[in-house]
Protein backbone atom coordinates (compact mmCIF):
# COMPACT_ATOMS: atom_id res chain seq x y z
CA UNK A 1 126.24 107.16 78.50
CA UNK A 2 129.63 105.05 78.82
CA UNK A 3 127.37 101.99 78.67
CA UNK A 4 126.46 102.82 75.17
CA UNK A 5 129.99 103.19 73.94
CA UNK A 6 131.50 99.97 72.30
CA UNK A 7 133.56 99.51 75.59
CA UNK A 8 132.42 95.53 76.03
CA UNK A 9 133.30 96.10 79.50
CA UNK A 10 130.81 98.49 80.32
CA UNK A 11 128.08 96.37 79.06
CA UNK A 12 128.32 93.25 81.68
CA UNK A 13 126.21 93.49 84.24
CA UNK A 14 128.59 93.66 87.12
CA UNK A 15 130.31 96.51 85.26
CA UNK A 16 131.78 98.77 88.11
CA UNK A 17 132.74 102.54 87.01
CA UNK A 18 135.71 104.41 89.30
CA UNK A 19 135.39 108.18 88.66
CA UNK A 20 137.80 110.54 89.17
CA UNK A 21 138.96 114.49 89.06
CA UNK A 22 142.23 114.99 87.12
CA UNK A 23 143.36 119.17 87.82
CA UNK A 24 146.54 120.94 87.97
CA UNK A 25 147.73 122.01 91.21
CA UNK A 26 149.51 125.68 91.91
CA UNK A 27 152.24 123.95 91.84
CA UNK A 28 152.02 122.39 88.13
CA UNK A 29 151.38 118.93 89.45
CA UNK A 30 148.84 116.76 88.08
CA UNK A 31 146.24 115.69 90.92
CA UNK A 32 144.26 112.88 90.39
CA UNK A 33 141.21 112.71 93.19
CA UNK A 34 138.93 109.80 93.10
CA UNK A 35 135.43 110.96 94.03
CA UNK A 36 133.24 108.00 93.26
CA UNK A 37 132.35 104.60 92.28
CA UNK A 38 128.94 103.15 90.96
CA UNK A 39 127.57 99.89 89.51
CA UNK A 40 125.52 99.02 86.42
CA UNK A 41 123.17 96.82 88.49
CA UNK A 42 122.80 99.44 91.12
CA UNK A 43 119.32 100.26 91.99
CA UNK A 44 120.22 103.99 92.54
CA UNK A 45 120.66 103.22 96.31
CA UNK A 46 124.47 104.08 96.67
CA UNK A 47 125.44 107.12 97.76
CA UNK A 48 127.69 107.80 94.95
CA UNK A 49 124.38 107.43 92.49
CA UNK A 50 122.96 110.68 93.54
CA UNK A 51 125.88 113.18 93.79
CA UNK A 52 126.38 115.46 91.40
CA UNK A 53 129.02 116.86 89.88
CA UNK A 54 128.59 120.33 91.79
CA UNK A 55 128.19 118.67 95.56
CA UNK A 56 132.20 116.75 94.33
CA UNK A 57 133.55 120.32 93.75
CA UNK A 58 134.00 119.98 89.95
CA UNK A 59 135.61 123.24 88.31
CA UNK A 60 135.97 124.64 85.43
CA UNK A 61 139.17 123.11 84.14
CA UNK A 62 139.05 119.85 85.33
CA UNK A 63 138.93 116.49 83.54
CA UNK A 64 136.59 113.53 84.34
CA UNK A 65 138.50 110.34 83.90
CA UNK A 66 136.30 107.52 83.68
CA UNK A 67 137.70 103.49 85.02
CA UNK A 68 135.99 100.56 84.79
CA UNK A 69 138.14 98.28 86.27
């Protein structure tokens, strides 16, 4: 999906995609938690491939924030 955006960056091959939970804590703090990172010429080997959304703890409420460094 983010490859197919006009992002140029997420077109090269050795693309690399950080993902991460932004939430608000009890407290009214912003938390950002990084729960994975995956590669556009992975094979579908790494660990982070396979895990979905659920088994990372995602709630309601929470933002997906999207790098690619």
């Amino acid at each position: 999906m983010v490859k197919e955006m006009v992002n140029p960056e997420a077109r090269r091959e050795d693309a690399k995609f950080l993902f991460y939970f932004v939430f608000e804590a009890g407290s009214g703090h912003t938390i950002v938690r990084s729960v994975g990172k995956i590669f556009s010429c992975g094979d579908g080997r790494h660990l982070d491939d396979v895990k979905s959304l659920e088994e990372l703890g995602f709630q309601i409420g929470y933002r997906l924030d999207v790098a690619i460094p």
